[in-house]
N, C-alpha and C. Protein backbone atom coordinates (compact mmCIF):
# COMPACT_ATOMS: atom_id res chain seq x y z
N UNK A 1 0.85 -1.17 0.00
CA UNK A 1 0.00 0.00 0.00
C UNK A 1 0.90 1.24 0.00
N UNK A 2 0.49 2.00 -0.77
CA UNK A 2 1.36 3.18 -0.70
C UNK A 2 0.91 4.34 0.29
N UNK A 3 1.91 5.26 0.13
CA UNK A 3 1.70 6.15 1.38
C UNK A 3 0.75 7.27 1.32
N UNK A 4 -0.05 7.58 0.25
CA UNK A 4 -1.32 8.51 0.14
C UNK A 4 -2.48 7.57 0.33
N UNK A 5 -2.32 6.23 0.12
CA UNK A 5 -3.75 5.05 0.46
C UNK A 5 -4.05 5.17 1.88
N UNK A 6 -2.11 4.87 2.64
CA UNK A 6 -2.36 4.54 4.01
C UNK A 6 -2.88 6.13 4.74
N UNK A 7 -2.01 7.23 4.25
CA UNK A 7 -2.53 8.70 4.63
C UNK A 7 -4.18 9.03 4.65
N UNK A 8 -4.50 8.65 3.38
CA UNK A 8 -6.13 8.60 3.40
C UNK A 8 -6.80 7.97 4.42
N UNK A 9 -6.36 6.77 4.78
CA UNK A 9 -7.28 5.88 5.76
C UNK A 9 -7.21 6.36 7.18
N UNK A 10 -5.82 6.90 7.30
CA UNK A 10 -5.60 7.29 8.85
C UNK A 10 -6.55 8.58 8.83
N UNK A 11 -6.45 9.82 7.89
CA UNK A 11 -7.04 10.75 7.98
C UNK A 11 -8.97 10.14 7.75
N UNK A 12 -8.97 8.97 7.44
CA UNK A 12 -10.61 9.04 7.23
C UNK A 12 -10.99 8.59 8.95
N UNK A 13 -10.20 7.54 9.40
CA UNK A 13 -10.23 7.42 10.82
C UNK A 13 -9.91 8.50 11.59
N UNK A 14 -9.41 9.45 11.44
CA UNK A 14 -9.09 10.65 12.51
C UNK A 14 -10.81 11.23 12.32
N UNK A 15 -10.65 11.87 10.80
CA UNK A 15 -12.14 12.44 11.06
C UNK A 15 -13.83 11.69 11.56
N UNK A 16 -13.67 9.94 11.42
CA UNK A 16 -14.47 9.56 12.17
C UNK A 16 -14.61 9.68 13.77
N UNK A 17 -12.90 9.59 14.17
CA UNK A 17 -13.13 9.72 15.68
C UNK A 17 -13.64 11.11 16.23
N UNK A 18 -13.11 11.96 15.51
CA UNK A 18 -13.48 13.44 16.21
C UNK A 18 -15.05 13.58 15.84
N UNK A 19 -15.79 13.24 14.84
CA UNK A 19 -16.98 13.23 15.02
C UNK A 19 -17.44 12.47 15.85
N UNK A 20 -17.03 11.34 16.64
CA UNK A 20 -17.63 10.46 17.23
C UNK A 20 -17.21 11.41 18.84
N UNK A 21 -16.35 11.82 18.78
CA UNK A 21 -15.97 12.71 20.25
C UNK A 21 -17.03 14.12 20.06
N UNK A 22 -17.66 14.57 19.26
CA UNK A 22 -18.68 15.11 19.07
C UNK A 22 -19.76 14.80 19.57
N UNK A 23 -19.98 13.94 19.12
CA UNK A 23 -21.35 13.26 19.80
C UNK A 23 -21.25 12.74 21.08
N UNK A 24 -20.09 12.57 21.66
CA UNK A 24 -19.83 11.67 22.77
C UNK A 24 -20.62 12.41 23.74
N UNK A 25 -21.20 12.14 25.13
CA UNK A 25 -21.36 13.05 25.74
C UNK A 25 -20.25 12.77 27.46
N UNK A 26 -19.15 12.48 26.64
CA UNK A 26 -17.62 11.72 27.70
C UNK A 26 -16.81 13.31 27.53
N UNK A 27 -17.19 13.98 26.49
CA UNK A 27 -16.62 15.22 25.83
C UNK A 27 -17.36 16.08 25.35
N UNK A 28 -18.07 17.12 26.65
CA UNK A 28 -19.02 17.67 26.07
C UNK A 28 -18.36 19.48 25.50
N UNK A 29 -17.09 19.57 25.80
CA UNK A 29 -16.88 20.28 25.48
C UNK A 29 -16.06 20.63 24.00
N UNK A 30 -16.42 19.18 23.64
CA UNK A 30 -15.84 19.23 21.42
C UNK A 30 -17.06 19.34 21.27
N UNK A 31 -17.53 19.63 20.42
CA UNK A 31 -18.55 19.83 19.48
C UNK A 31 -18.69 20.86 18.16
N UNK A 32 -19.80 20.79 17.48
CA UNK A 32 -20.39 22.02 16.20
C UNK A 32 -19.91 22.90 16.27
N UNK A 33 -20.50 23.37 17.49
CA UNK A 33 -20.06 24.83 18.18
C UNK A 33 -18.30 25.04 18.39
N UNK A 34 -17.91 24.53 18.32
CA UNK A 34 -16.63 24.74 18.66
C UNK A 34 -15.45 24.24 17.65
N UNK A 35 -15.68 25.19 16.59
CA UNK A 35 -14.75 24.91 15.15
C UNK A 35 -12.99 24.79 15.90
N UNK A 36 -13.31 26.14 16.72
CA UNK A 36 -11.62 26.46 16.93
C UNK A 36 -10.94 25.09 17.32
N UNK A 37 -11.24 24.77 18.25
CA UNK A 37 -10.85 23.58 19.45
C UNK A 37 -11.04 22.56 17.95
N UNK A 38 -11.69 21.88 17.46
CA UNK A 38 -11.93 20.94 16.27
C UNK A 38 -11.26 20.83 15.69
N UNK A 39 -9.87 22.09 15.09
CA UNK A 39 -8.91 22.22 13.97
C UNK A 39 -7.99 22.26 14.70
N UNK A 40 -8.04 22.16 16.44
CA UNK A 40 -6.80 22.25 16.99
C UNK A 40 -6.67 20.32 17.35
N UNK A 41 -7.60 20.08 17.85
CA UNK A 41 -7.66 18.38 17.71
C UNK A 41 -7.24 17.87 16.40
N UNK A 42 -7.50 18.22 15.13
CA UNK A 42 -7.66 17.76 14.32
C UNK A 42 -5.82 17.93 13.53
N UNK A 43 -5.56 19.27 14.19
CA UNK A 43 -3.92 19.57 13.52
C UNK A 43 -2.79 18.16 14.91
N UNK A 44 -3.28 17.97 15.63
CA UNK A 44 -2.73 17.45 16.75
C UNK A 44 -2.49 15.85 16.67
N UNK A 45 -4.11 15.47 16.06
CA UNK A 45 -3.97 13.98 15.57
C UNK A 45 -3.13 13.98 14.21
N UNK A 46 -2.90 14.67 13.72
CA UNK A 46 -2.63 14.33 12.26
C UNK A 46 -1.26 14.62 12.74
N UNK A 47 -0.73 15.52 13.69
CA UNK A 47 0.97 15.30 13.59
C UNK A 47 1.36 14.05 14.51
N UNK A 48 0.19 13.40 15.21
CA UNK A 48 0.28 12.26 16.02
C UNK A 48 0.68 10.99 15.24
N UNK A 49 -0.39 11.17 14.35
CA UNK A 49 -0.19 10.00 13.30
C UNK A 49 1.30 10.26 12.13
N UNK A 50 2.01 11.29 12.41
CA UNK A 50 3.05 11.56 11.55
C UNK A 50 4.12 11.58 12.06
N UNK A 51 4.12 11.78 13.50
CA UNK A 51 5.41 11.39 14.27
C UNK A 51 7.26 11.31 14.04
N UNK A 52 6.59 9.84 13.47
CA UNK A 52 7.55 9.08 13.20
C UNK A 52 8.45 8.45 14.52
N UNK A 53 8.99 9.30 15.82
CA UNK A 53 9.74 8.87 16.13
C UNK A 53 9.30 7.48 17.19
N UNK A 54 10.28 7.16 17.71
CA UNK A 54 10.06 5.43 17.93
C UNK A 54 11.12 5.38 19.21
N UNK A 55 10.37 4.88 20.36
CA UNK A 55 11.26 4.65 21.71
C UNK A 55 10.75 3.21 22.25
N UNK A 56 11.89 2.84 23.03
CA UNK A 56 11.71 1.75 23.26
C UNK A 56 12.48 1.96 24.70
N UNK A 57 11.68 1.75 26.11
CA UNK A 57 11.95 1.28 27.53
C UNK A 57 11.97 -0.02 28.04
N UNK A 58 13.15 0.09 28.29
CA UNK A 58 14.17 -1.34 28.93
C UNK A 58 13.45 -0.97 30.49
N UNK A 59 12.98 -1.86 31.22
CA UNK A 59 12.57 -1.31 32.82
C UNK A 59 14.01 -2.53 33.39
N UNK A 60 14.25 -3.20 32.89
CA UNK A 60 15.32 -4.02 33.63
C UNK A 60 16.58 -3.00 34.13
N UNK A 61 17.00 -2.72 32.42
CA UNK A 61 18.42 -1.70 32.75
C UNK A 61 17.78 -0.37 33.15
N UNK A 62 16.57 0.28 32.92
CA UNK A 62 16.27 1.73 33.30
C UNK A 62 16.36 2.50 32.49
N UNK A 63 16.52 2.06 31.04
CA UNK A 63 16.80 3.13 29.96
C UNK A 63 15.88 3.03 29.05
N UNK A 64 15.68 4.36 28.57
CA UNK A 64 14.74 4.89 27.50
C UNK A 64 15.73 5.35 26.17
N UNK A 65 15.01 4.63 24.95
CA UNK A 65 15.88 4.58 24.17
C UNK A 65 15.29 5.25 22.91
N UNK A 66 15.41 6.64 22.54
CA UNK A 66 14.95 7.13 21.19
C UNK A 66 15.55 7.77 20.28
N UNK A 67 14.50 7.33 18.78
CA UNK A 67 15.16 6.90 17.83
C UNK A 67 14.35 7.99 16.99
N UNK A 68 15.12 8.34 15.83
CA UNK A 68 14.00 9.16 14.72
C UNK A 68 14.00 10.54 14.76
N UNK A 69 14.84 11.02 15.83
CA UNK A 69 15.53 12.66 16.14
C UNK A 69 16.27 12.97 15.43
N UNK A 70 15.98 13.28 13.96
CA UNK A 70 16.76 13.49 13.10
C UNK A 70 16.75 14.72 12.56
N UNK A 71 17.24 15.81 11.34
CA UNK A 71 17.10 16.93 11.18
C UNK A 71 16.13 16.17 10.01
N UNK A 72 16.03 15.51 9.08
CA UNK A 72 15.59 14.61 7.92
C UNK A 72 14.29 14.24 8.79
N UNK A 73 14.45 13.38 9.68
CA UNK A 73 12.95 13.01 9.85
C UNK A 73 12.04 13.97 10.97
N UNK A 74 12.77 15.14 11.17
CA UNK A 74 12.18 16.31 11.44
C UNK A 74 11.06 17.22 10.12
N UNK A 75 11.81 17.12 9.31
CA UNK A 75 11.14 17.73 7.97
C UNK A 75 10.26 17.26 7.43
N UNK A 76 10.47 15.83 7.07
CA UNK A 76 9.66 14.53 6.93
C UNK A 76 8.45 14.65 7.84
N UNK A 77 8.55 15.12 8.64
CA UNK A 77 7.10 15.16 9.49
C UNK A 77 6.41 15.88 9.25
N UNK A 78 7.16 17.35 9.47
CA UNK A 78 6.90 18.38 9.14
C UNK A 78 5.54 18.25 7.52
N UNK A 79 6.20 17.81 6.58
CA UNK A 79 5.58 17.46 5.19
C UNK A 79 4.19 16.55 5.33
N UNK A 80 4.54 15.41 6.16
CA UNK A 80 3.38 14.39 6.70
C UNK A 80 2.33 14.89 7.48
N UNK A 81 2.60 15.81 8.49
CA UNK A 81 1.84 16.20 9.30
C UNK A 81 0.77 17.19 8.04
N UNK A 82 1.50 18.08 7.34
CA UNK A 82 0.86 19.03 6.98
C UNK A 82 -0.24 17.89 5.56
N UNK A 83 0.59 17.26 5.23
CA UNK A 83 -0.48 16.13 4.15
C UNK A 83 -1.26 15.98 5.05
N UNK A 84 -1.36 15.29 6.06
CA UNK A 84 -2.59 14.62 6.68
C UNK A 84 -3.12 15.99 7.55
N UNK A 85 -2.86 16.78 7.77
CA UNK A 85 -4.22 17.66 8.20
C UNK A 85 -5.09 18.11 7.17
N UNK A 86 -4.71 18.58 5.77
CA UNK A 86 -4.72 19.16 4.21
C UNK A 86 -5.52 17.27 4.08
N UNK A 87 -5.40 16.40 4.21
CA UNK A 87 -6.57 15.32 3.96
C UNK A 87 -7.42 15.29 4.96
N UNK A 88 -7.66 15.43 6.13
CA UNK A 88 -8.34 15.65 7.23
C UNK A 88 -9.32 16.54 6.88
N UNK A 89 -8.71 17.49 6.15
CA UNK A 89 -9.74 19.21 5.77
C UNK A 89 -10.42 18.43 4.58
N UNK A 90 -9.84 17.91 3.68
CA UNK A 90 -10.93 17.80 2.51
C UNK A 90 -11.55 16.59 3.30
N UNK A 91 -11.40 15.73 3.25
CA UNK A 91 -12.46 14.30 4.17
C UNK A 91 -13.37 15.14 4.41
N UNK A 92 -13.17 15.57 5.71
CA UNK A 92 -14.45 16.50 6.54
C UNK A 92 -14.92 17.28 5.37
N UNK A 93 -14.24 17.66 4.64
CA UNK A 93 -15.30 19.14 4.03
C UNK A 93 -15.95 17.93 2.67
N UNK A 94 -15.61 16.70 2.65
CA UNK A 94 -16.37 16.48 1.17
C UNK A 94 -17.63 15.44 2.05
N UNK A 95 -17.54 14.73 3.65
CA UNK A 95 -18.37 13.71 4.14
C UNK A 95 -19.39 14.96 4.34
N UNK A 96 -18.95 16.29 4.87
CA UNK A 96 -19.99 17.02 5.74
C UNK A 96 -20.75 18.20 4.13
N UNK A 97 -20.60 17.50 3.05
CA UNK A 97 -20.84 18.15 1.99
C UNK A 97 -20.70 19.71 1.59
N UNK A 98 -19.59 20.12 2.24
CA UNK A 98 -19.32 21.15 1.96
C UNK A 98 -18.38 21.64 0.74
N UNK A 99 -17.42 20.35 0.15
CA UNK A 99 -16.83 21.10 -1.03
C UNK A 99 -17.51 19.80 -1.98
N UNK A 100 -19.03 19.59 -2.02
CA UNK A 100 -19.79 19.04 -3.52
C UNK A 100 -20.00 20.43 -3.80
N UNK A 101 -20.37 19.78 -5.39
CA UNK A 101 -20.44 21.09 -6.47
C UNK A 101 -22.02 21.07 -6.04
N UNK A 102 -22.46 22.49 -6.32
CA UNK A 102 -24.04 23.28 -6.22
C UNK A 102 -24.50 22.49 -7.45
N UNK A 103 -25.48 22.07 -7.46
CA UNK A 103 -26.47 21.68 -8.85
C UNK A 103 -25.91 20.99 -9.41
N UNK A 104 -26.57 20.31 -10.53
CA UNK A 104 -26.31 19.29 -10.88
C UNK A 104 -24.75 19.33 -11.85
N UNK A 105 -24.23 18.47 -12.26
CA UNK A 105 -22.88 18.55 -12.52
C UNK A 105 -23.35 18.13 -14.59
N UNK A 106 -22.69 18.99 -15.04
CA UNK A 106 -22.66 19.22 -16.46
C UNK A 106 -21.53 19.11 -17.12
N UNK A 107 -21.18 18.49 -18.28
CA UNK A 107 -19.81 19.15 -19.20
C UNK A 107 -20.44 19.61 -20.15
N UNK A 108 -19.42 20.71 -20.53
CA UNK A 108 -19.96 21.03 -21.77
C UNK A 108 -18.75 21.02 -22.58
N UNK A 109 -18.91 20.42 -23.62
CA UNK A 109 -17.80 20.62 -24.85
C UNK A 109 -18.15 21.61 -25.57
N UNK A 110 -16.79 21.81 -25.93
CA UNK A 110 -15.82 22.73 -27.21
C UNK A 110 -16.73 22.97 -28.66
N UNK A 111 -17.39 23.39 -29.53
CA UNK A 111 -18.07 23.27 -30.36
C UNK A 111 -17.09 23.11 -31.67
């Protein structure tokens, strides 16, 4: 699977969960009403899911071990994060029908 399939799916699951934390009433303070807070959840999961970096705790020896602090996979995120919020925005704006076209859809050719 390539990496705009897997980007799509994570961003179609981000925007199901935050609607579902919408409705929740565990979180009554996400909702409709509250665009701001929505795009701040929504920029937060998407750099969550873009991360990248990777640790691993030894509890025997006591050490925490991380990996992926790179200047490269700093940027790399940077790029990922901003793809998957930029798919997050269209998802939401094409499920909640806000970027379908008005009226019915026509071509017209060239004469």
């Amino acid at each position: 699977m390539d990496t705009l399939s897997v980007q799509a799916i994570v961003s179609y699951l981000v925007v199901q969960f935050v609607a579902w934390l919408k409705r929740s009433s565990l979180f009554p303070w996400i909702g409709d009403h509250t665009a701001g807070l929505n795009r701040c959840l929504a920029a937060t999961l998407a750099a969550l899911a873009a991360i990248g970096i990777n640790f691993h705790y030894d509890a025997a020896a006591g050490s925490l071990l991380i990996t992926g602090l790179t200047l490269t996979s700093i940027a790399t995120f940077v790029v990922e994060w901003l793809r998957g919020w930029i798919m997050q925005e269209l998802l939401y704006g094409v499920l909640k029908g806000k970027l379908a076209p008005e009226g019915p859809m026509t071509l017209k050719f060239p004469r």
